[in-house]
N, C-alpha and C. Protein backbone atom coordinates (compact mmCIF):
# COMPACT_ATOMS: atom_id res chain seq x y z
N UNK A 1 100.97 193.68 77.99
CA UNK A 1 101.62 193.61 79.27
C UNK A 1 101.23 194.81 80.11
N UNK A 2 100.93 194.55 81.35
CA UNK A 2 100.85 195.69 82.30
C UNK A 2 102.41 196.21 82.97
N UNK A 3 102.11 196.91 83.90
CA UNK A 3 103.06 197.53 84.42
C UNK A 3 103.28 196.94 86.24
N UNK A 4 101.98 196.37 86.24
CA UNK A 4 101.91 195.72 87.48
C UNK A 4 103.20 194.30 87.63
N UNK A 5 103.39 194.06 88.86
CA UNK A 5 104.31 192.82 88.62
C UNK A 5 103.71 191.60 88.98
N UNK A 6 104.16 190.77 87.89
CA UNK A 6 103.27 189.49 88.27
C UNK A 6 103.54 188.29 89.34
N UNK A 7 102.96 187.54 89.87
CA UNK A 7 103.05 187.20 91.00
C UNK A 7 102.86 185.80 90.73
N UNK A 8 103.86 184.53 91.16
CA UNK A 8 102.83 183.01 90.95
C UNK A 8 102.16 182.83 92.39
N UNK A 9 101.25 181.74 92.24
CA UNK A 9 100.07 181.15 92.69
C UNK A 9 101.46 180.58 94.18
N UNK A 10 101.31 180.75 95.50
CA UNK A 10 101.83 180.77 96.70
C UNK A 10 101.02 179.30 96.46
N UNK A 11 102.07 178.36 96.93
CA UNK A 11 101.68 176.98 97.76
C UNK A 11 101.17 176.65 98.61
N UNK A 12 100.12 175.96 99.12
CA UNK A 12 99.52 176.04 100.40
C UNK A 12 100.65 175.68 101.01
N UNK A 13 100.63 176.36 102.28
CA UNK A 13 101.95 175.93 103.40
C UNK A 13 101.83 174.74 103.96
N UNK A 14 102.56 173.74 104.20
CA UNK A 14 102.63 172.56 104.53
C UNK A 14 102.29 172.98 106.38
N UNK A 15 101.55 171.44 106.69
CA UNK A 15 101.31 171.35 108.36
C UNK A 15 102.36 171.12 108.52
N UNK A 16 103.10 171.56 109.96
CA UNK A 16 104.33 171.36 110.95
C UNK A 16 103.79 170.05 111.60
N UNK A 17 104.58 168.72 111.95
CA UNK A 17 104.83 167.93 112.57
C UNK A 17 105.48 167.50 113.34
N UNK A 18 104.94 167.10 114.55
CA UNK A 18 106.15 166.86 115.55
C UNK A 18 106.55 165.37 115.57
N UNK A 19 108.35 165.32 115.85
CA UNK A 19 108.97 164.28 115.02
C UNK A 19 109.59 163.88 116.77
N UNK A 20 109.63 162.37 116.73
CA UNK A 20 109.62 161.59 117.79
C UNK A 20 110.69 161.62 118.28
N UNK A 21 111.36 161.12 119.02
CA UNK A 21 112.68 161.08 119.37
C UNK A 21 113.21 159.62 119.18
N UNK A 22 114.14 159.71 118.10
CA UNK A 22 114.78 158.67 117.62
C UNK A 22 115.57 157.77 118.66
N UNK A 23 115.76 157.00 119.13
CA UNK A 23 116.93 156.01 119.52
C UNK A 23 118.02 156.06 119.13
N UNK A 24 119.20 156.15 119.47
CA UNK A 24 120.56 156.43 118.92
C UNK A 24 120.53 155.04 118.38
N UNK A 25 120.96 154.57 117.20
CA UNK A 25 121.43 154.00 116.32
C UNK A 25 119.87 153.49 115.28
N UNK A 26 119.09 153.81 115.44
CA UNK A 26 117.56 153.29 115.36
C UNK A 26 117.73 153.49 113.70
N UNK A 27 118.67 154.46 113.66
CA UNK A 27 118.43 154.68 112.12
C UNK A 27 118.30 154.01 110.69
N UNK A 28 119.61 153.28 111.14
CA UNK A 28 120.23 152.28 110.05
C UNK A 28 119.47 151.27 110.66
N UNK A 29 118.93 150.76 109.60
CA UNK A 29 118.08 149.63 109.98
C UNK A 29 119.22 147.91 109.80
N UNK A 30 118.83 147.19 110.38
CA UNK A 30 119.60 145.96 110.51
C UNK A 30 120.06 145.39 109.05
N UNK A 31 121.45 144.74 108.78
CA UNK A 31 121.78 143.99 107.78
C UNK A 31 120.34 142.81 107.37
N UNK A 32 120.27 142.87 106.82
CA UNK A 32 119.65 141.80 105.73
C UNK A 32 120.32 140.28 106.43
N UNK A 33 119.63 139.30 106.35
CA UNK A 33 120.32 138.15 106.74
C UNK A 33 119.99 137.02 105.73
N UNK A 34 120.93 136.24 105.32
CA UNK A 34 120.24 134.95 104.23
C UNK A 34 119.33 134.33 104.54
N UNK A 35 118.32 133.61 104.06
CA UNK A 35 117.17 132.64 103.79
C UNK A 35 117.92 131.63 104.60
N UNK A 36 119.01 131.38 103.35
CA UNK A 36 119.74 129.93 104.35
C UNK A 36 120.08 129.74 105.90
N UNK A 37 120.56 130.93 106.14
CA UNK A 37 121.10 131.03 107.96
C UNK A 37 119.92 131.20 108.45
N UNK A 38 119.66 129.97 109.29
CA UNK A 38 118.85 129.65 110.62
C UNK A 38 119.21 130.54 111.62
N UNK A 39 118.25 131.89 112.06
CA UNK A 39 118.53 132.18 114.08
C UNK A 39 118.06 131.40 114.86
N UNK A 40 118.69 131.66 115.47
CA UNK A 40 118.42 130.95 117.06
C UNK A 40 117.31 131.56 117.55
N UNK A 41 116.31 130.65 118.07
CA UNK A 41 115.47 131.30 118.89
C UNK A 41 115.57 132.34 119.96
N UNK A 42 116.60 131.51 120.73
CA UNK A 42 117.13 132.24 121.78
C UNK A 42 117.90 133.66 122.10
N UNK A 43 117.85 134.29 121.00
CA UNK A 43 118.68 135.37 120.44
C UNK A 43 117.72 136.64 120.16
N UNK A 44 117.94 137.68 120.80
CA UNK A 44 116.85 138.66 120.76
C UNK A 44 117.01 139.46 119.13
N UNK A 45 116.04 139.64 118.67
CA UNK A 45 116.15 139.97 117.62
C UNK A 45 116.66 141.75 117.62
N UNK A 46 117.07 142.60 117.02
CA UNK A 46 117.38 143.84 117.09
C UNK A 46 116.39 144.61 117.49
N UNK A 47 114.58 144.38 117.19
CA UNK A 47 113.71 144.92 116.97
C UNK A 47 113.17 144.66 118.42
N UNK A 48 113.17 143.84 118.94
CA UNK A 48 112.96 143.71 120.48
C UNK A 48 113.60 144.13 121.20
N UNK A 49 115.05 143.98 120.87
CA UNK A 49 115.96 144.15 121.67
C UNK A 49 115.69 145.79 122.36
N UNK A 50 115.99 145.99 123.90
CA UNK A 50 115.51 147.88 124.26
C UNK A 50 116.80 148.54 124.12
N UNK A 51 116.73 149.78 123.41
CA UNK A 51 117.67 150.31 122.98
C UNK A 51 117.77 151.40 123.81
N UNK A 52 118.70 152.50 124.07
CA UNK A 52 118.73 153.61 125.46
C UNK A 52 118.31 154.07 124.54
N UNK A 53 117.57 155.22 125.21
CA UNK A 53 117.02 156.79 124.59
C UNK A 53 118.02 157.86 125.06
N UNK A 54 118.95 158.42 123.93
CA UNK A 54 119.92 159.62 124.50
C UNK A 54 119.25 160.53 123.95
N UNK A 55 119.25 161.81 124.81
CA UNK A 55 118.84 163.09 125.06
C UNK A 55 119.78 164.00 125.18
N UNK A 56 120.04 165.23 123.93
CA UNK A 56 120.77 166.25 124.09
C UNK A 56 120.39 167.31 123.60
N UNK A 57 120.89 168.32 124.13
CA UNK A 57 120.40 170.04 123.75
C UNK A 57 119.25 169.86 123.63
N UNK A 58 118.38 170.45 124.43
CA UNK A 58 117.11 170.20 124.19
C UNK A 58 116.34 170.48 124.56
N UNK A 59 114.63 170.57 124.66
CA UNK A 59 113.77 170.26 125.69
C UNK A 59 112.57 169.23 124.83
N UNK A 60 111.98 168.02 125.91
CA UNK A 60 111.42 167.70 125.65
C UNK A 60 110.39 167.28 126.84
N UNK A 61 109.09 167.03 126.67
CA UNK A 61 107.80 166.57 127.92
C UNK A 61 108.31 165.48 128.74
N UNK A 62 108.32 164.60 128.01
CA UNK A 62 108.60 163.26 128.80
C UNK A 62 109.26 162.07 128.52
N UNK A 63 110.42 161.16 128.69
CA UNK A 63 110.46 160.48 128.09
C UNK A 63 110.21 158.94 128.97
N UNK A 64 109.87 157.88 128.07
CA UNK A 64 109.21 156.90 128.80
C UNK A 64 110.26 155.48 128.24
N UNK A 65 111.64 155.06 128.85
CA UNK A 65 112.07 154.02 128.10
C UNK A 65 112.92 153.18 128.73
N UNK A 66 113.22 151.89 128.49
CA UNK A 66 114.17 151.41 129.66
C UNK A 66 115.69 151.78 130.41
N UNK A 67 116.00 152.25 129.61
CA UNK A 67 117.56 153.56 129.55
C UNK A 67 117.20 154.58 129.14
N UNK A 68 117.50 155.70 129.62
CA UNK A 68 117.46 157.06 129.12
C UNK A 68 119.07 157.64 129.97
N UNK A 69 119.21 158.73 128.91
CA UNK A 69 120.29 159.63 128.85
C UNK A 69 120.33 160.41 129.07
N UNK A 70 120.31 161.68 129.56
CA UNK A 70 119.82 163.29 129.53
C UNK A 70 121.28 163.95 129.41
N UNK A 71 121.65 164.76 128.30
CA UNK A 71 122.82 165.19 128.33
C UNK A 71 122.53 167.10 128.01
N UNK A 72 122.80 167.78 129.05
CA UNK A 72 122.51 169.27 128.99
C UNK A 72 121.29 169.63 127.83
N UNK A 73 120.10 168.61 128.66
CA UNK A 73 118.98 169.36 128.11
C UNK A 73 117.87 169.72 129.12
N UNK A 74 116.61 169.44 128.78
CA UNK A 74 115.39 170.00 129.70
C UNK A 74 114.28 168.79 129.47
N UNK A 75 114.43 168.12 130.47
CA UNK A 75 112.66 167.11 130.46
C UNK A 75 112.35 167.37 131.42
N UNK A 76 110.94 167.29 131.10
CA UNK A 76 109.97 167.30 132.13
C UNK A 76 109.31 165.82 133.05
N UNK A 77 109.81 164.97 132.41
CA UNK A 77 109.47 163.66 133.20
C UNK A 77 110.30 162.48 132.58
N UNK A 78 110.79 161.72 133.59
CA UNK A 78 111.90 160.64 132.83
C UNK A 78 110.79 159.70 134.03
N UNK A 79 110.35 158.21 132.92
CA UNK A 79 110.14 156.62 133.60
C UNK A 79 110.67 155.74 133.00
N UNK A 80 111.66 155.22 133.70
CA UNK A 80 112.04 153.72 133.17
C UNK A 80 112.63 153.18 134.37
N UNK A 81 113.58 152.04 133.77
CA UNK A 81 114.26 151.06 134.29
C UNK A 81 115.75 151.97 135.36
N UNK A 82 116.44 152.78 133.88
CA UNK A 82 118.05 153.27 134.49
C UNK A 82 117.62 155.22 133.92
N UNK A 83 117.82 155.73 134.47
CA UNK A 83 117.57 156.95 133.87
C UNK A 83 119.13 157.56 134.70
N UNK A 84 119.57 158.62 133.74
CA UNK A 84 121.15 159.38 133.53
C UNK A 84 120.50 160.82 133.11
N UNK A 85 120.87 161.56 134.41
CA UNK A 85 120.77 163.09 133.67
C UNK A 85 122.39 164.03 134.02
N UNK A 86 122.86 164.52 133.00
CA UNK A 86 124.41 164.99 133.36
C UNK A 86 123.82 166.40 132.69
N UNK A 87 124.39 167.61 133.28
CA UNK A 87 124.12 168.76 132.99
C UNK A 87 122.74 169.24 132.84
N UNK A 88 122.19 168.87 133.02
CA UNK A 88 120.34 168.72 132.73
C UNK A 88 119.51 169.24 133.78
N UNK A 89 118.20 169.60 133.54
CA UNK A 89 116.91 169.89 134.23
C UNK A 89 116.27 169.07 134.13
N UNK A 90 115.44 168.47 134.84
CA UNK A 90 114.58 167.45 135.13
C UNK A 90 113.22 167.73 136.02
N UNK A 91 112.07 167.82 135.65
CA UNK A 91 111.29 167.96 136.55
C UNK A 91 110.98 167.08 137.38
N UNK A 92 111.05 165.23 137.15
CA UNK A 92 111.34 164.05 137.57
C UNK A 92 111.42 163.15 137.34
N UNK A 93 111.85 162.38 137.93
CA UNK A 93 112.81 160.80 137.56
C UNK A 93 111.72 159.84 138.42
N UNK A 94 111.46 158.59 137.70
CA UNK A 94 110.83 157.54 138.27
C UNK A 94 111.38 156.48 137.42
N UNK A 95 112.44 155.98 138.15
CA UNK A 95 113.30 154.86 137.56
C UNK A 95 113.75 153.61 138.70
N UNK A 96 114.25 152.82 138.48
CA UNK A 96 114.71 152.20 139.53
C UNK A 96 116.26 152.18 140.00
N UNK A 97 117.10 153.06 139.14
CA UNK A 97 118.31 153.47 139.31
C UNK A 97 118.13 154.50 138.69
N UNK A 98 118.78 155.86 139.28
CA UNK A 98 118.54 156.93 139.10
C UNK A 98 120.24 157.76 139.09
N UNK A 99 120.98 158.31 138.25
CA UNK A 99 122.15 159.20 138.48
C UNK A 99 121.88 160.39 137.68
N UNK A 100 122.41 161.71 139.28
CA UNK A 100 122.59 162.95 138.57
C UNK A 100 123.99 163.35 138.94
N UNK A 101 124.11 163.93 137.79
CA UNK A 101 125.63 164.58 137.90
C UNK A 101 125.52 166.00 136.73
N UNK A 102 126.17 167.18 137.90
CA UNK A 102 125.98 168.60 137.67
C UNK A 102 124.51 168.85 136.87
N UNK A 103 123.52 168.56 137.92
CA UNK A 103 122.07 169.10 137.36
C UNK A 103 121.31 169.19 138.24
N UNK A 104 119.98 169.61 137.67
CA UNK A 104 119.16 170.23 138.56
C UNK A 104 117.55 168.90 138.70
N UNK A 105 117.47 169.02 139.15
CA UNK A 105 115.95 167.93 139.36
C UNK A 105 115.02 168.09 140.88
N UNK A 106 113.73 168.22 139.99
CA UNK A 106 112.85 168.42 140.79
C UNK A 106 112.17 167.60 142.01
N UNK A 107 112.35 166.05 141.31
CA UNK A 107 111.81 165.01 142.39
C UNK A 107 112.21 163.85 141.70
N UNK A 108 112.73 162.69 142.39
CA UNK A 108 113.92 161.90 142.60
C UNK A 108 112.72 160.41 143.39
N UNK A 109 112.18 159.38 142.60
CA UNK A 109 112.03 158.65 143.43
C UNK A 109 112.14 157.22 142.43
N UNK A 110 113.03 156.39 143.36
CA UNK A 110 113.75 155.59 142.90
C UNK A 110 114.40 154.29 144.06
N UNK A 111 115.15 153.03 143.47
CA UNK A 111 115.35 152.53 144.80
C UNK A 111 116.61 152.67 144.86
N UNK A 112 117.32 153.11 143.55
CA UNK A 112 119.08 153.80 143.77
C UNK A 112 118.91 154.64 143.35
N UNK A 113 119.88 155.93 143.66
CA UNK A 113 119.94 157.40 143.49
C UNK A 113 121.09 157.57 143.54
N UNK A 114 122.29 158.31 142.69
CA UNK A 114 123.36 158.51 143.03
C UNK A 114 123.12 160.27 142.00
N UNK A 115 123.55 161.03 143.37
CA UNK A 115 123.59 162.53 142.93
C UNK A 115 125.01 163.23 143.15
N UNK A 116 125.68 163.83 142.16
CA UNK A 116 127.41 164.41 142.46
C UNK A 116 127.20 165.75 141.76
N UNK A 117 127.24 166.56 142.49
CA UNK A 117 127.71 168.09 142.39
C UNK A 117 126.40 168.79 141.58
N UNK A 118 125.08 168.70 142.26
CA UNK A 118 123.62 168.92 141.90
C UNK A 118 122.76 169.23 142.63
N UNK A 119 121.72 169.56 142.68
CA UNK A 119 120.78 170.63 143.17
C UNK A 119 119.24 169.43 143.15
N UNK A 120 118.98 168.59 144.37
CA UNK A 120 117.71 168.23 144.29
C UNK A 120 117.01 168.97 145.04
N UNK A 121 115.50 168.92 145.12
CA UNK A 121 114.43 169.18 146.06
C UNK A 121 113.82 167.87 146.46
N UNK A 122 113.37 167.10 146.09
CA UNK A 122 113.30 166.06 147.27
C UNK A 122 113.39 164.19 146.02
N UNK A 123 113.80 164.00 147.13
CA UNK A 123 114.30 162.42 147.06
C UNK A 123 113.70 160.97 147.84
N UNK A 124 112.85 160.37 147.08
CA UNK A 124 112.21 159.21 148.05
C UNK A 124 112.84 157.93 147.34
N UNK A 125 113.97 156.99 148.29
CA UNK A 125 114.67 156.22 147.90
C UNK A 125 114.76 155.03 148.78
N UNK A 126 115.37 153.66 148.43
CA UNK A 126 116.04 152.87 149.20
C UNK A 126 117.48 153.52 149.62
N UNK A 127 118.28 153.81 148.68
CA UNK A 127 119.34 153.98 149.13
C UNK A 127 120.02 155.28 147.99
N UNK A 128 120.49 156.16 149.05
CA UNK A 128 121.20 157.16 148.23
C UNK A 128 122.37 157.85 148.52
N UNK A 129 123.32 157.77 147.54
CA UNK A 129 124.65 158.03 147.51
C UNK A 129 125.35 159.47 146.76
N UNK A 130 125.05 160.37 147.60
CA UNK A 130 125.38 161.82 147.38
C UNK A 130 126.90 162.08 147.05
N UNK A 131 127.54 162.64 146.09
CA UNK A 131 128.77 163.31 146.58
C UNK A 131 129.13 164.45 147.07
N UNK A 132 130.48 165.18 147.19
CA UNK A 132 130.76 166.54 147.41
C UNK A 132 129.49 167.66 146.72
N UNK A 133 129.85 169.18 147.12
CA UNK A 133 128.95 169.67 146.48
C UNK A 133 127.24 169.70 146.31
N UNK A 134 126.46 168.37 146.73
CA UNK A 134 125.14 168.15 146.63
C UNK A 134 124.47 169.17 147.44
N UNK A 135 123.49 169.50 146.86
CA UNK A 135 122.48 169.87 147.94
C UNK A 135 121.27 169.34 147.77
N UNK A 136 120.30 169.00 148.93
CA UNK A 136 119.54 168.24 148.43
C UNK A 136 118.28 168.35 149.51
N UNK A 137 117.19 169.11 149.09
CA UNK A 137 116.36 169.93 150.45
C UNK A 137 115.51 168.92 150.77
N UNK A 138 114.67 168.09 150.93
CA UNK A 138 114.08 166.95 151.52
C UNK A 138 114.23 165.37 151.27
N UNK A 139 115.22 164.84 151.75
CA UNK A 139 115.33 162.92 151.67
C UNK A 139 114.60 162.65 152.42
N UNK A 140 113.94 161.33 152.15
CA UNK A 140 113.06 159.95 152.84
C UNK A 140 113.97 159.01 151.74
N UNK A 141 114.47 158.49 152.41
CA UNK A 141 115.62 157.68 152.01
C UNK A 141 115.84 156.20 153.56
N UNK A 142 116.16 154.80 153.54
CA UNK A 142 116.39 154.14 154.04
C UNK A 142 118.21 154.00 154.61
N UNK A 143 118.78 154.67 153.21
CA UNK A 143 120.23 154.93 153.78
C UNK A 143 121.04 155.97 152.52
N UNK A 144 121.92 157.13 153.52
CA UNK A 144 122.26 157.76 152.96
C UNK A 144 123.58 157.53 153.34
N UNK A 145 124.60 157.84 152.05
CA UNK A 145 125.78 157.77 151.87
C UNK A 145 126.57 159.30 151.12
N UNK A 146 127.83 159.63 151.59
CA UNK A 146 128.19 160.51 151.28
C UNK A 146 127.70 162.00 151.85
N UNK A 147 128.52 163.02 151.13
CA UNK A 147 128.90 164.42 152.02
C UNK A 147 127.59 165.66 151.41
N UNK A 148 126.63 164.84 151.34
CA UNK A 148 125.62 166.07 150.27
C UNK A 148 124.95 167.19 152.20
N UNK A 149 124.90 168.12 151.69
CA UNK A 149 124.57 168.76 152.49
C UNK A 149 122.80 168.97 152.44
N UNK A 150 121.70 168.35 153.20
CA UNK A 150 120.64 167.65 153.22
C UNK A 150 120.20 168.54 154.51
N UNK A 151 118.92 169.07 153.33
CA UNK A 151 118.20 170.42 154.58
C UNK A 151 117.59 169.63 155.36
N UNK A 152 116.82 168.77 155.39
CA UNK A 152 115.64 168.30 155.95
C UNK A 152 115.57 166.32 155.38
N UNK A 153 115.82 165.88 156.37
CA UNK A 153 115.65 164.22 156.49
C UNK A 153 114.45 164.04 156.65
N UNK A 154 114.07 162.49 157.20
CA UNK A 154 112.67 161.70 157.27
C UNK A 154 112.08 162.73 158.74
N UNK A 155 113.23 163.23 159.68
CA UNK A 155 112.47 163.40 161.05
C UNK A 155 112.72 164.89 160.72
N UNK A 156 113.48 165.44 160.18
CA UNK A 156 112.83 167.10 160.24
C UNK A 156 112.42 167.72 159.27
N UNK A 157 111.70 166.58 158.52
CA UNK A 157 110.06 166.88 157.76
C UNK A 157 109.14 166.67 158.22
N UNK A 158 109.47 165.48 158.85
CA UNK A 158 108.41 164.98 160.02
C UNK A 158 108.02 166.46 160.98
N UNK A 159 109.23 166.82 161.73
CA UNK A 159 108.87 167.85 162.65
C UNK A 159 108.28 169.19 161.82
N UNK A 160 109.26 169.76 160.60
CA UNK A 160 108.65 170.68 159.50
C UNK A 160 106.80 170.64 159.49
N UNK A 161 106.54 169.30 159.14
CA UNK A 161 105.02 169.41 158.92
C UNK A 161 104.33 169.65 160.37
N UNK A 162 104.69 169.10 161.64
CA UNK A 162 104.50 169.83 162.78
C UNK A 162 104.19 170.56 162.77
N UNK A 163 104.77 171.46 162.55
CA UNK A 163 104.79 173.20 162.78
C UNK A 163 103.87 173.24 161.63
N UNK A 164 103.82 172.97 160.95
CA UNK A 164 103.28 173.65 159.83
C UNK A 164 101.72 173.34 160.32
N UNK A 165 101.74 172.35 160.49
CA UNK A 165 99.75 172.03 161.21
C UNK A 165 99.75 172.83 162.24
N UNK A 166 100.31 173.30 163.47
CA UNK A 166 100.41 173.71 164.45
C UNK A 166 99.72 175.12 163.94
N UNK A 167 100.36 175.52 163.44
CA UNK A 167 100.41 176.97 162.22
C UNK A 167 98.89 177.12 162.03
N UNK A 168 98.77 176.09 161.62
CA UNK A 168 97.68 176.11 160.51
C UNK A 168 96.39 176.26 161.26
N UNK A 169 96.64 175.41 162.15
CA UNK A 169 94.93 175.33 163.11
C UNK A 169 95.27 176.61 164.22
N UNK A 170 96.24 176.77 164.14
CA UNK A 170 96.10 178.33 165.16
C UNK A 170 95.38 179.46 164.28
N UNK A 171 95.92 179.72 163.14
CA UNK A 171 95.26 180.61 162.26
C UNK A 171 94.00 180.26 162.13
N UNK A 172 93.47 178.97 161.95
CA UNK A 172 91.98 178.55 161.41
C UNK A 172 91.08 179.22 162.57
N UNK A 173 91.73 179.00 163.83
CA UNK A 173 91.11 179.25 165.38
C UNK A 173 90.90 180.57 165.42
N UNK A 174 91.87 181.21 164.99
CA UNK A 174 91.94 182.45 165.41
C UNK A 174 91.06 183.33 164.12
N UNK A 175 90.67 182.90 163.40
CA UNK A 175 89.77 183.50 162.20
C UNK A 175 88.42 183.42 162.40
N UNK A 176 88.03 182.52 163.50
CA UNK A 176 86.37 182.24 163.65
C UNK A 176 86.52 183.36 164.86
């Protein structure tokens, strides 16, 4: 025996994998059904059927599904059908019904929008229904509803970019 201490053979370290985001109930997979019991055609099977995607504590890139959830986390891109962000960051929503409540989101385009006590930067909608509290710095919207306090509408972006070309070719002029 030496005096040295002996050491075993270290495991190669396993690769890290990144793990998908489950579907709330996705887990438990469906009861078993008898041979004998006939389904109905007409009856969506569980496996077709679209299940919401809920989102919590979190951050994730993007999620892409017919319902989504966002509950006080961080995405960077929500597309589907109904998208829900409550307490959340969002970089943006492309859904066809869209609700925020107490969150933050970057860009909002949708043909319903309903925003209550949240922080957008801009919003391109059919119709959007703000509550108390909103703020919401550029709508192009067909009709707005409710008390959101709205920096800049369809005509003073319109005029905003005005100035801003006005700006622009004076400086260009004035540089030659």
């Amino acid at each position: 025996m030496t005096d040295e201490p002996t050491t075993q053979p270290k495991a190669a370290p396993r690769p890290r994998r990144r793990h998908a985001a489950v579907p709330t109930g996705a887990s438990t997979p469906p009861a078993p059904t008898p041979a004998s019991a006939p389904t109905p055609a007409s009856a969506p099977t569980p496996a077709s059927a679209p299940t919401p995607v809920e989102f919590s504590r979190g951050a994730i890139g993007g999620i892409r599904a017919q319902d989504v959830h966002v509950r006080t986390g961080v995405v960077g891109g929500i597309a589907g059908e109904h998208a829900s962000v409550e307490m959340g960051l969002v970089g943006g929503i492309a859904a066809r019904e869209a609700s925020v409540s107490q969150g933050v989101v970057r860009a909002v385009l949708a043909q319903e929008v309903r925003v209550e006590q949240s922080l957008v930067r801009i919003v391109v909608a059919n119709r959007v229904q703000a509550g108390p509290t909103t703020a919401i710095a550029f709508v192009l919207a067909r009709r707005v509803d409710g008390e959101a306090k709205i920096l800049f509408d369809w005509r003073g972006a319109l005029a905003l970019a005005a100035v801003f070309g006005v700006l622009a070719a004076a400086f260009r002029v004035a540089r030659r």
